[in-house]
Protein backbone atom coordinates (compact mmCIF):
# COMPACT_ATOMS: atom_id res chain seq x y z
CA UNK A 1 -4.27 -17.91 40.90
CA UNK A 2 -2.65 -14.59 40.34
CA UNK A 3 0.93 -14.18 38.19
CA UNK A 4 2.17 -13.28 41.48
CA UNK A 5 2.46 -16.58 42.76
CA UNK A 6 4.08 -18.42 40.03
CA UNK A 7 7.31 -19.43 40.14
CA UNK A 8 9.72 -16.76 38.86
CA UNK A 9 11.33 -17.54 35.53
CA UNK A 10 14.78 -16.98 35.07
CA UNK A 11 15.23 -14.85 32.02
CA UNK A 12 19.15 -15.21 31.69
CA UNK A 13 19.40 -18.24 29.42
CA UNK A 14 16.93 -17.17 27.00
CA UNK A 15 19.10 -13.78 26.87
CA UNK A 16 22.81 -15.84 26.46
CA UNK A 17 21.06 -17.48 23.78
CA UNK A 18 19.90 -14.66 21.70
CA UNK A 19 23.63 -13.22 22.38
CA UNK A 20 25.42 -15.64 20.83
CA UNK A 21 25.13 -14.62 17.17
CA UNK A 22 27.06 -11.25 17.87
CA UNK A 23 30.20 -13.69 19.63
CA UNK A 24 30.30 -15.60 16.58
CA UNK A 25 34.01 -14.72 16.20
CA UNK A 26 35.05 -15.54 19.74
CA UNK A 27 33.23 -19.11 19.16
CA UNK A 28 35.34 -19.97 16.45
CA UNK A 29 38.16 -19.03 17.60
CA UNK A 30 37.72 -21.50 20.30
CA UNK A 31 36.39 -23.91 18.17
CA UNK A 32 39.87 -23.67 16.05
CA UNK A 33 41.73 -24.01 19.59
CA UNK A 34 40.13 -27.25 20.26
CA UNK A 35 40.79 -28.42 17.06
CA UNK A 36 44.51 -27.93 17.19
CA UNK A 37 44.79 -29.39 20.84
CA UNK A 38 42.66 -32.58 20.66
CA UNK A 39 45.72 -34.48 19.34
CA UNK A 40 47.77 -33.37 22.54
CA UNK A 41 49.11 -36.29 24.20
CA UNK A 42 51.10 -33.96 27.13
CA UNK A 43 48.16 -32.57 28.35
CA UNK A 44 49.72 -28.83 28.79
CA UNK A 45 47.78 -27.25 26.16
CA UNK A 46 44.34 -25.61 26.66
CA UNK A 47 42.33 -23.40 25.13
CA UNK A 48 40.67 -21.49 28.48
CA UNK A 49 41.70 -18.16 27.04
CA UNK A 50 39.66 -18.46 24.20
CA UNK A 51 36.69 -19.88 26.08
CA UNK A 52 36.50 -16.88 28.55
CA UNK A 53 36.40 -14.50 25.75
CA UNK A 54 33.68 -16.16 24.06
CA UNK A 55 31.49 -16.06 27.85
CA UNK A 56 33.05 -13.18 28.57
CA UNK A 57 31.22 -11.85 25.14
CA UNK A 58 27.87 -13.29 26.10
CA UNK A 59 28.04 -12.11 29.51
CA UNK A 60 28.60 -8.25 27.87
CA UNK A 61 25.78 -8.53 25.57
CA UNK A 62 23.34 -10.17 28.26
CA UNK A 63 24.79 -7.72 31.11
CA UNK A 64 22.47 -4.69 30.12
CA UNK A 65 19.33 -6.78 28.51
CA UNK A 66 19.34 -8.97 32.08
CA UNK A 67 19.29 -5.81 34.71
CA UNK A 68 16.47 -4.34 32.19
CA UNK A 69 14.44 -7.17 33.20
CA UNK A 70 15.28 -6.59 37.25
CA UNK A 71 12.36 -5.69 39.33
């Protein structure tokens, strides 16, 4: 059986993964945010700012490494 006709392998996760150390800062500020709303009892605070910047910083790191790996 040739390579060909193996499944395809998404590479993205593996990628995201090895991103992560460089959003370090981003993670704990969200960390910190979910910290200081878990005892919230209104419900009106969030912390979805601070989890978009973290993926938003994984997604920028994994952008270029991902369309490397494009055929």
């Amino acid at each position: 059986m040739s390579d060909d006709a193996e499944d395809p392998v998404d590479p993205k996760p593996e990628i995201e993964e090895n991103c992560k150390p460089k959003c370090v800062k981003q993670l704990l500020q969200y960390q910190a945010c979910t910290k200081r709303v878990e005892d919230d009892d209104t419900g009106s605070k969030h912390c979805t700012g601070q989890y978009f910047d973290y993926w938003g910083c994984i997604d920028k790191c994994a952008a270029t490494k991902l369309f490397n790996k494009l055929k």
